[in-house]
Protein backbone atom coordinates (compact mmCIF):
# COMPACT_ATOMS: atom_id res chain seq x y z
CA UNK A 1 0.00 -22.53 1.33
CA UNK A 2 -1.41 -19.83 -0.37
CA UNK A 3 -5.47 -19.67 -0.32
CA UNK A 4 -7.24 -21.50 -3.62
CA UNK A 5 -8.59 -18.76 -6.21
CA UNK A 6 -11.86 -19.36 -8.46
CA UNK A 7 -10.32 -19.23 -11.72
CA UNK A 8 -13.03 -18.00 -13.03
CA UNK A 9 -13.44 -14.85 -10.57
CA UNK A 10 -9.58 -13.89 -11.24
CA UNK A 11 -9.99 -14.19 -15.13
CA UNK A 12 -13.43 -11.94 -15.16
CA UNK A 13 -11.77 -9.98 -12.55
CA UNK A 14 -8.94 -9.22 -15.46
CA UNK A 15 -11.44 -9.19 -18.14
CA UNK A 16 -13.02 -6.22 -16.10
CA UNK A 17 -9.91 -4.18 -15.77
CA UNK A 18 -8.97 -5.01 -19.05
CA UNK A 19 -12.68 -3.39 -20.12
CA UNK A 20 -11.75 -0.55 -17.79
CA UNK A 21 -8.12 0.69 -19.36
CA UNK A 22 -9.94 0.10 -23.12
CA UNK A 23 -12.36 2.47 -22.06
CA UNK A 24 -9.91 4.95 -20.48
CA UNK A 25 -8.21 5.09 -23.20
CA UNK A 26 -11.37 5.53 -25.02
CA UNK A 27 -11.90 8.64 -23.04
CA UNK A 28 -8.26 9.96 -22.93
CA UNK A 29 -7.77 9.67 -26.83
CA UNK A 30 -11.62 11.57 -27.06
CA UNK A 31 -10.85 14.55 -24.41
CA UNK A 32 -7.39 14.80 -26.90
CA UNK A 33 -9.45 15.46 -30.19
CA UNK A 34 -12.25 17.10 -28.86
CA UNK A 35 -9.16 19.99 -27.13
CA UNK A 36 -7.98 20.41 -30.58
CA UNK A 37 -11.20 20.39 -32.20
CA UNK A 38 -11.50 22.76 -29.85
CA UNK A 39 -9.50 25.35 -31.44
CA UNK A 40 -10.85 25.49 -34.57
CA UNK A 41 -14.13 27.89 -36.25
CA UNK A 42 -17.31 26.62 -34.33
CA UNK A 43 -18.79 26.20 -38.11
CA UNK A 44 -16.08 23.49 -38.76
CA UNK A 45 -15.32 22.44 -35.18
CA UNK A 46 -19.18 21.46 -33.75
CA UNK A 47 -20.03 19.31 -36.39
CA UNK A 48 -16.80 17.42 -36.39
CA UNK A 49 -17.06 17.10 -32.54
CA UNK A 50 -20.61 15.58 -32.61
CA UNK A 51 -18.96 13.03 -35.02
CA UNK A 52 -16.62 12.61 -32.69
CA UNK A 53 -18.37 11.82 -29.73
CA UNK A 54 -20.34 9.42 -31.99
CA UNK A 55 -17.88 7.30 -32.62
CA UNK A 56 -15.49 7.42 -29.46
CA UNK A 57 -18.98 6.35 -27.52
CA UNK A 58 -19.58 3.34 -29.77
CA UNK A 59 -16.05 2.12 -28.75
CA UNK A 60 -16.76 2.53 -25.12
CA UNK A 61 -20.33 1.20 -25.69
CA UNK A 62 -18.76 -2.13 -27.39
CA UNK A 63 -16.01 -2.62 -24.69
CA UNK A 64 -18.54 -2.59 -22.31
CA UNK A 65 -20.86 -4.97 -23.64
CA UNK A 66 -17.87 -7.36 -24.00
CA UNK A 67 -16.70 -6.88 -20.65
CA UNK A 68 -20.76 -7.93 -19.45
CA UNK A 69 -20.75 -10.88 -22.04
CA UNK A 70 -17.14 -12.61 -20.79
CA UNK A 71 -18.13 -12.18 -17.13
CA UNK A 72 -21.40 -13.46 -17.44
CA UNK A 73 -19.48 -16.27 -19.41
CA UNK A 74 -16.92 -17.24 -17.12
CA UNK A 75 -19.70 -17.39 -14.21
CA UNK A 76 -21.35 -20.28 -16.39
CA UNK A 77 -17.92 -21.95 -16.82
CA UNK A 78 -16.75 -21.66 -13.01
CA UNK A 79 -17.65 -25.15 -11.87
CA UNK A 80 -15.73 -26.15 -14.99
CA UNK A 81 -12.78 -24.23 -14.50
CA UNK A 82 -12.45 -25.09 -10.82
CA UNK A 83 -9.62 -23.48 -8.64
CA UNK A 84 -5.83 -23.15 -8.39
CA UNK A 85 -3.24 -22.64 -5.76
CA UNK A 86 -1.63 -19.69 -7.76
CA UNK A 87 1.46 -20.19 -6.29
CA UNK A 88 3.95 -16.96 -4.88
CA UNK A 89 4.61 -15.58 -8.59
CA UNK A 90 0.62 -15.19 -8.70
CA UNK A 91 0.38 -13.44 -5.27
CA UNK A 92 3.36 -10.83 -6.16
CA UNK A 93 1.42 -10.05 -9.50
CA UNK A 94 -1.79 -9.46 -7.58
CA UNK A 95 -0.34 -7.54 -4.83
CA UNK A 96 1.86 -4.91 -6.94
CA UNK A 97 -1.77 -4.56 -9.16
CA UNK A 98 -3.89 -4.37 -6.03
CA UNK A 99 -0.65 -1.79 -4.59
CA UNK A 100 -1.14 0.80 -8.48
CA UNK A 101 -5.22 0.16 -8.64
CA UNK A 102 -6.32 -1.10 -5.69
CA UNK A 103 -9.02 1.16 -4.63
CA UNK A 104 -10.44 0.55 -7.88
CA UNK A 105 -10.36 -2.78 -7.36
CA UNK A 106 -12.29 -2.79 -4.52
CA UNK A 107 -14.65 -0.09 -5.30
CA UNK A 108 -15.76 -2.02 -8.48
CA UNK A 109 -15.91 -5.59 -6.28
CA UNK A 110 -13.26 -6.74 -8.49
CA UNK A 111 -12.34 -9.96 -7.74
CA UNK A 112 -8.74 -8.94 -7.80
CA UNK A 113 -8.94 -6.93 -4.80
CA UNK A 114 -7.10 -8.62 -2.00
CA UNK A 115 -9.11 -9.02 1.20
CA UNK A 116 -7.58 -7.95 4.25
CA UNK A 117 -6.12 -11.20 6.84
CA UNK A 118 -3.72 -11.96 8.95
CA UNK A 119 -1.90 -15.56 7.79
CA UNK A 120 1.07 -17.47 8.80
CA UNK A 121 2.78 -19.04 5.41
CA UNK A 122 0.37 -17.81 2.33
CA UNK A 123 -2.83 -19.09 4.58
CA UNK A 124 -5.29 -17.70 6.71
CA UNK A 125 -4.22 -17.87 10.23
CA UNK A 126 -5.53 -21.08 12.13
CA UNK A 127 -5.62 -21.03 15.50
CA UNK A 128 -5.41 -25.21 15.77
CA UNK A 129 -2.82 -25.16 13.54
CA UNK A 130 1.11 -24.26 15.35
CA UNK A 131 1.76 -24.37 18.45
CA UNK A 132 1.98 -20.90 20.17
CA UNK A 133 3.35 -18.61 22.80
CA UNK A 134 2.19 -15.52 24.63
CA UNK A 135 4.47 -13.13 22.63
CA UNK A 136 3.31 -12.35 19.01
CA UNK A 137 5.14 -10.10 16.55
CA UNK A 138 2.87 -8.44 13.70
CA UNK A 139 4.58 -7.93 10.20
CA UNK A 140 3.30 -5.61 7.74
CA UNK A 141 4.48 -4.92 4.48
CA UNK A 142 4.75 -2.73 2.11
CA UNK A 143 3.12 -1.20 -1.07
CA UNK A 144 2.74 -3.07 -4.30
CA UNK A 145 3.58 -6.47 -1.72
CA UNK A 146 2.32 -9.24 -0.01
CA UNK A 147 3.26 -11.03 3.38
CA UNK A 148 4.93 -14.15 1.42
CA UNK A 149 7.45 -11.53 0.06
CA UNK A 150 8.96 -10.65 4.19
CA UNK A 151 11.40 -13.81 3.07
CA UNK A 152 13.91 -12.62 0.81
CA UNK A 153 17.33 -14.43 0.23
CA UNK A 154 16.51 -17.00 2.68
CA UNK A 155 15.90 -14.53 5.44
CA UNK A 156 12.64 -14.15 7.14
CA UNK A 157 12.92 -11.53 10.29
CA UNK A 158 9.91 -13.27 11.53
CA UNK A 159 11.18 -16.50 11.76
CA UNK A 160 14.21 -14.71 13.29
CA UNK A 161 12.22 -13.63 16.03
CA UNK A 162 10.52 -16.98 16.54
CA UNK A 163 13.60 -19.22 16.91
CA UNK A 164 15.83 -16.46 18.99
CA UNK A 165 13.46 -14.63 20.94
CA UNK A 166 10.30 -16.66 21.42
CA UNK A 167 7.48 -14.85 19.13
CA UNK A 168 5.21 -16.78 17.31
CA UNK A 169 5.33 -14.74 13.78
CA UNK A 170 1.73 -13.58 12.42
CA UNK A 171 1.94 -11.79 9.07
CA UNK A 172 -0.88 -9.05 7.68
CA UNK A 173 -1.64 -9.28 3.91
CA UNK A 174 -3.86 -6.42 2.61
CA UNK A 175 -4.62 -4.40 -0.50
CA UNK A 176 -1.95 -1.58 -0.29
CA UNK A 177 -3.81 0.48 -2.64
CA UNK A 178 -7.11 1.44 -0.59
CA UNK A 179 -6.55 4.70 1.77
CA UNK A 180 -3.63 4.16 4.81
CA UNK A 181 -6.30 5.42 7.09
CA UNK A 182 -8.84 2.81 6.09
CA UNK A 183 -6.24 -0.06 5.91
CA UNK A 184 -5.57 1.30 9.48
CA UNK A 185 -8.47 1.12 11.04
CA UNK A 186 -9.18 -2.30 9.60
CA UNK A 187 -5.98 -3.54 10.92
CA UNK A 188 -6.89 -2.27 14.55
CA UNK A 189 -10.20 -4.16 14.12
CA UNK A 190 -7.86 -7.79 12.65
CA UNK A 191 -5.58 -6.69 15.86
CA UNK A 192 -8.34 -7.06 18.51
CA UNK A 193 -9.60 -10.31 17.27
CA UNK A 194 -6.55 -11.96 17.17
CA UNK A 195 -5.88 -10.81 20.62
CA UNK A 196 -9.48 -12.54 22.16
CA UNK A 197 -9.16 -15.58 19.87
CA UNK A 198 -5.35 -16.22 19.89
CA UNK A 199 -5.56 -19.59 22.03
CA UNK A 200 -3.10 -18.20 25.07
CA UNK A 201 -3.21 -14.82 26.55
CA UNK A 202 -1.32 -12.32 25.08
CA UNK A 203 1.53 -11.30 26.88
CA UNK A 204 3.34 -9.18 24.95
CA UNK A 205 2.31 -7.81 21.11
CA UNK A 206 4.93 -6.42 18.71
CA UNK A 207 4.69 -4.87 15.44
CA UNK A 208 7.19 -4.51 12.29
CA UNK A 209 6.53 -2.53 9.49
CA UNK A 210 7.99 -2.40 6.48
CA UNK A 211 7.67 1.07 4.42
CA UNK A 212 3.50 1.75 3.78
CA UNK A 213 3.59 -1.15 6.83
CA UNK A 214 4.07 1.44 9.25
CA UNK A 215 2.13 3.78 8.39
CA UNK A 216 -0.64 1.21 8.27
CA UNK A 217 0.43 -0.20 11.99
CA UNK A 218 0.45 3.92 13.25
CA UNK A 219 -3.05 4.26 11.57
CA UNK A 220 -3.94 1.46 13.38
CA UNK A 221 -2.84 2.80 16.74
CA UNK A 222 -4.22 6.09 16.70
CA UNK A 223 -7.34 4.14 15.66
CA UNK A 224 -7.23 1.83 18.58
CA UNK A 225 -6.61 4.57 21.21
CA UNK A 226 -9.68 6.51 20.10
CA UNK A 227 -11.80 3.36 20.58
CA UNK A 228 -9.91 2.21 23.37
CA UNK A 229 -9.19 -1.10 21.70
CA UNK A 230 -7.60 -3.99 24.04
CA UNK A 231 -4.85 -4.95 21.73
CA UNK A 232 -3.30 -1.32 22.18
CA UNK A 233 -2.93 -2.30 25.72
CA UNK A 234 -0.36 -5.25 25.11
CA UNK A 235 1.46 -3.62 22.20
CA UNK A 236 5.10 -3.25 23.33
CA UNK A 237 7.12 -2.28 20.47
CA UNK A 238 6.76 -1.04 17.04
CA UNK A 239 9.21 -1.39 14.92
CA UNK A 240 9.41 0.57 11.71
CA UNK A 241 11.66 -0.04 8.32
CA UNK A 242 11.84 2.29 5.97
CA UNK A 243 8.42 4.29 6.70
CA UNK A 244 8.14 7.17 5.10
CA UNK A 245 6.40 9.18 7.90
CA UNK A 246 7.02 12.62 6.28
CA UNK A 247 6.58 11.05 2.72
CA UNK A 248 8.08 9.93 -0.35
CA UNK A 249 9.54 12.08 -3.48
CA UNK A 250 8.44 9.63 -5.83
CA UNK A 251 5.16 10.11 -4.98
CA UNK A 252 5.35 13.93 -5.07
CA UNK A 253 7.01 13.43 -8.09
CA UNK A 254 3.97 11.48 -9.58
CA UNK A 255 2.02 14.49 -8.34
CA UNK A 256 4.11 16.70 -10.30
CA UNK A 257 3.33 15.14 -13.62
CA UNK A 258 -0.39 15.95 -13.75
CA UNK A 259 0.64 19.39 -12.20
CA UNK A 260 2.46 20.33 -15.34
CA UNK A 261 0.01 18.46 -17.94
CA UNK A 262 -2.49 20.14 -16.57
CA UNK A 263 -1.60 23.57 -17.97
CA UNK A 264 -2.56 22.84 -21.61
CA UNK A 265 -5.61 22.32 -23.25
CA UNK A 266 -3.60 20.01 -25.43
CA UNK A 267 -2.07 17.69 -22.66
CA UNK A 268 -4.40 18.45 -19.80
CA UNK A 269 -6.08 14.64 -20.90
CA UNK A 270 -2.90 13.04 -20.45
CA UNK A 271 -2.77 13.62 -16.39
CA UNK A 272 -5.38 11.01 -16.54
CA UNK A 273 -2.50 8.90 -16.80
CA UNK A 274 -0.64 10.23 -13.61
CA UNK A 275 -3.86 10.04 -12.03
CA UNK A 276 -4.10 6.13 -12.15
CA UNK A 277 -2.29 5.32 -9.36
CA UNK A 278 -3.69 4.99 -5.88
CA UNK A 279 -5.23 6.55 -3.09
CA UNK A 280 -2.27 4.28 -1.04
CA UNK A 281 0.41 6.17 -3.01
CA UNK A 282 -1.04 9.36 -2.86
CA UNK A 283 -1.39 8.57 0.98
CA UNK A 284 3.05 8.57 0.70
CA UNK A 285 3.03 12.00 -0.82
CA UNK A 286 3.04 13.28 3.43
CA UNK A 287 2.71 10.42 5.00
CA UNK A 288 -1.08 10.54 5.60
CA UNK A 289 -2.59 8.44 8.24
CA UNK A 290 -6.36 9.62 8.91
CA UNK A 291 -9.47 10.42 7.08
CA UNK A 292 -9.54 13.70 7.31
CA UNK A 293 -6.14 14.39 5.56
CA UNK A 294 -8.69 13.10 2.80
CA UNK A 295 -11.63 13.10 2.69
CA UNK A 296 -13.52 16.25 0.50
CA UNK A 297 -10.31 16.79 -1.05
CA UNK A 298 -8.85 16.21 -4.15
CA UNK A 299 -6.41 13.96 -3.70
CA UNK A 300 -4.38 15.18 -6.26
CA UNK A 301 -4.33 18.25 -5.75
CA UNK A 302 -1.06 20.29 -5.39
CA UNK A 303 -0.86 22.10 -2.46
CA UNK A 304 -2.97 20.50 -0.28
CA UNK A 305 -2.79 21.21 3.40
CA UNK A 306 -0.56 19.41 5.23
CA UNK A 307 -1.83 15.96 7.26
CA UNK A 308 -2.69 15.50 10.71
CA UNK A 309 -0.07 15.14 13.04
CA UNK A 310 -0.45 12.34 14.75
CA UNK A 311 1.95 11.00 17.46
CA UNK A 312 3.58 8.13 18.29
CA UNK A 313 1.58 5.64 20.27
CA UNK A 314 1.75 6.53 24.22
CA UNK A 315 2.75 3.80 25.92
CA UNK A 316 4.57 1.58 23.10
CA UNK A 317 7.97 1.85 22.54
CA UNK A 318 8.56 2.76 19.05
CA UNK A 319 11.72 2.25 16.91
CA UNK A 320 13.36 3.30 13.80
CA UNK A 321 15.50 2.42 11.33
CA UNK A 322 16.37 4.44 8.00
CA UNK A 323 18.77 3.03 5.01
CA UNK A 324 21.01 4.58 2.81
CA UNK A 325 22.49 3.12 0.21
CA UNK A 326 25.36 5.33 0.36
CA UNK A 327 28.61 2.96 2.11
CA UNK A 328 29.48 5.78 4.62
CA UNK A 329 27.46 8.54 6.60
CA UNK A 330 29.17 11.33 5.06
CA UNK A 331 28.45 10.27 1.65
CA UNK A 332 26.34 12.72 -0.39
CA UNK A 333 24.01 10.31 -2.06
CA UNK A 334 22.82 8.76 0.72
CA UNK A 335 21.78 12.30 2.55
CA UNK A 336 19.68 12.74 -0.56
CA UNK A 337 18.41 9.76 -1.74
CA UNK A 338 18.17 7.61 1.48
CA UNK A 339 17.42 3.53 0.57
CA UNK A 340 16.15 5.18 -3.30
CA UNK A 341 12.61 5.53 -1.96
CA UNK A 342 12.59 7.09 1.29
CA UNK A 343 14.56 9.97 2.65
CA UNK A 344 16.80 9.47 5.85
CA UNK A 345 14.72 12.02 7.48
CA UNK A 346 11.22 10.66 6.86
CA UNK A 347 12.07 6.97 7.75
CA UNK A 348 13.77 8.28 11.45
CA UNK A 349 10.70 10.92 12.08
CA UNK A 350 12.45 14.35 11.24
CA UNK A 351 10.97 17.24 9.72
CA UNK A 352 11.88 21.08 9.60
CA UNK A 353 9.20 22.05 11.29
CA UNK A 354 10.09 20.47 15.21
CA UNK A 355 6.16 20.22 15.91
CA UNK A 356 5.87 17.78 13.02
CA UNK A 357 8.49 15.41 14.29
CA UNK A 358 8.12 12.73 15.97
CA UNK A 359 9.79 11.74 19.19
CA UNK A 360 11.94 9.01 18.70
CA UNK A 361 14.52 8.00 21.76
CA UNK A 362 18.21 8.63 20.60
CA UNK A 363 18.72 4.30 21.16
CA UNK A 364 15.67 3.53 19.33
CA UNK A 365 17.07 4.72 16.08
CA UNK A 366 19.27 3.33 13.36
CA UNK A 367 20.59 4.06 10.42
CA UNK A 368 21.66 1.17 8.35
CA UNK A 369 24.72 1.88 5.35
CA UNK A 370 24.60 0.42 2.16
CA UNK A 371 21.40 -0.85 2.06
CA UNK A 372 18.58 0.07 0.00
CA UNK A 373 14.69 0.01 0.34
CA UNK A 374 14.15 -3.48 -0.02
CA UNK A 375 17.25 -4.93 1.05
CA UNK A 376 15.97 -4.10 4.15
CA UNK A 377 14.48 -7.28 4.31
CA UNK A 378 16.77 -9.32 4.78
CA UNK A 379 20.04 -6.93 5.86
CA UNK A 380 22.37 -8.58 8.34
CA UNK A 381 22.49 -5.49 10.14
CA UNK A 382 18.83 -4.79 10.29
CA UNK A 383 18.44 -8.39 12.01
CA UNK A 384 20.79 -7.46 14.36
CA UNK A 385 18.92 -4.77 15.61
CA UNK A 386 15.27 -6.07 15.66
CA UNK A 387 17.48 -8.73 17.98
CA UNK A 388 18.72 -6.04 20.09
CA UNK A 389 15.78 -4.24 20.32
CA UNK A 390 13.14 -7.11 20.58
């Protein structure tokens, strides 16, 4: 079952956002009338300005002193108010708002920000709980999802791979919205207890990723091989759906918006707008999977270098599969759109430039017709394959 929330914490934790957008909006509408004030005679246009500032900062000052007075009320009412099993609905809504904002989130101790775990069905994993084996298989999802959402349509690949080839399932849920590289290197550390507490020794450790998943799971390899972590050593196979290692449009297509607002006075506010969404989305605009690909940068900025290459894990057979949602490989909409989200080319590696690519084996590639982003999920053919392979 899913873990209990303080109702309390998850209403003050929407009470704060809530305070947040008020005041962005605050700021957004101000940064519009002060540009246009702007443009008028200074006799006319200071004055009015001042008056403006005046008044926009009153609205920001009250939205902040209600945000204060409603937390500081809902920690009185707490043992009232008890907590609640929120149920899947509840966890979807919280991971696609910890997926847009979730480096806010956890910046600002929000209590919306989703704690990285690994758990078996909604709950944190518990080592007395079902029984085990040697061979455990890792799934990671995506952005803007949690691990309750790998069962779609009455298909679960991880209970695939427990009741045909032996693995005992583990799922990661984590805020999809914090940096790739950070959710990486937290993953390695979740990887190498799991591997000293799991209550047989590990035989043999697999990993599927879904999407962002992926990228998180590569993060966490090239993490693990710089510290020499233990789990890398009994990591098998990795398994990727749908990752976007070269990138996603959409994202660059986000990026694009506050590009072109940017080159008016009168609009320039507005890329405040495109400028909400992650540093986990912005992370898709290449593929990023290490700090330095960010850090001192703006991560907005268009054209930033490109990010680290970083190769495949030695040792660990790695495996691809893209989706098109085109029936046929000769079909034109599937060469350009892919599953809708990711590009053929990114999910199996490719890239024009042969030094960015990454060396997949001919058999340890797929490409799946008919099928888009998500349906990956739960695609006939996809199971067929993570039976062949695994």
């Amino acid at each position: 079952m899913p873990r209990k929330i303080p109702r309390a914490a998850e209403l003050a934790g929407v009470a704060r956002l809530a305070t947040g957008a008020v005041q962005g909006v605050t700021d957004l509408a101000e940064a519009v009338h002060l540009n246009i004030l702007g443009g008028m005679p200074a006799a006319v246009g200071e004055p009015l300005a001042r008056a403006t500032s005046l008044v926009y900062g009153g609205v920001r000052g009250v939205a902040g002193l209600a945000g204060g007075g409603l937390d500081r009320m809902l920690a009185l009412l707490q043992p009232f108010l008890g907590e609640h099993g929120g149920g899947e609905r509840r966890e979807a809504l919280v991971a696609a708002l910890n997926g847009v904002v979730g480096d806010h989130l956890a910046r600002s101790g929000n209590p919306l920000a989703v704690d990285m775990r690994l758990r078996q069905d909604g709950a944190p994993l518990a080592m007395g709980g079902k029984p085990v084996s040697g061979r455990v298989a890792v799934l990671v999802h995506g952005l803007c999802m949690n691990d309750l959402q790998w069962r779609r349509n009455h298909h679960d690949h991880g209970e695939l791979l427990a009741r045909e080839r032996g693995y005992t399932p583990v799922y990661l849920h984590y805020n999809s919205g914090r940096h790739i590289s950070e959710n990486g290197r937290e993953f390695s550390r979740q990887l190498e207890g799991l591997v000293a507490s799991w209550p047989v020794p590990v035989e043999e450790l697999v990993i599927v990723g879904h999407s962002m998943g992926g990228l998180v799971a590569r993060s966490a390899c090239h993490d693990g091989a710089l510290l020499g972590r233990a789990w890398l050593g009994r990591l098998k196979q990795l398994v990727f759906l749908g990752s976007p290692h070269h990138g996603a449009p959409l994202e660059r297509g986000g990026n694009w918006v506050h590009v072109l607002t940017d080159m008016t006075p009168y609009s320039a506010p507005f890329t405040r707008l495109a400028k909400l969404r992650s540093a986990g989305i912005t992370d898709l605009r290449h593929g990023s999977l290490v700090d330095g690909d960010w850090q001192g940068r703006d991560r907005f900025a268009h054209g930033a270098a490109p990010p680290e290459v970083v190769p495949l894990p030695a040792g660990v057979r790695c495996r691809a599969v893209a989706a098109s949602i085109a029936s046929s490989p000769g079909a034109l909409a599937g060469k350009l759109a892919g599953d809708g989200l990711v590009p053929l080319d990114s999910a199996l590696g490719r890239h024009a430039d042969p030094a960015r690519s990454l060396a997949f084996d001919e058999d340890s590639q797929a490409t799946v017709y008919g099928v888009n982003h998500m349906a990956l999920l739960d695609s006939p053919q996809v199971a067929g394959l993570l039976l062949r392979w695994l």
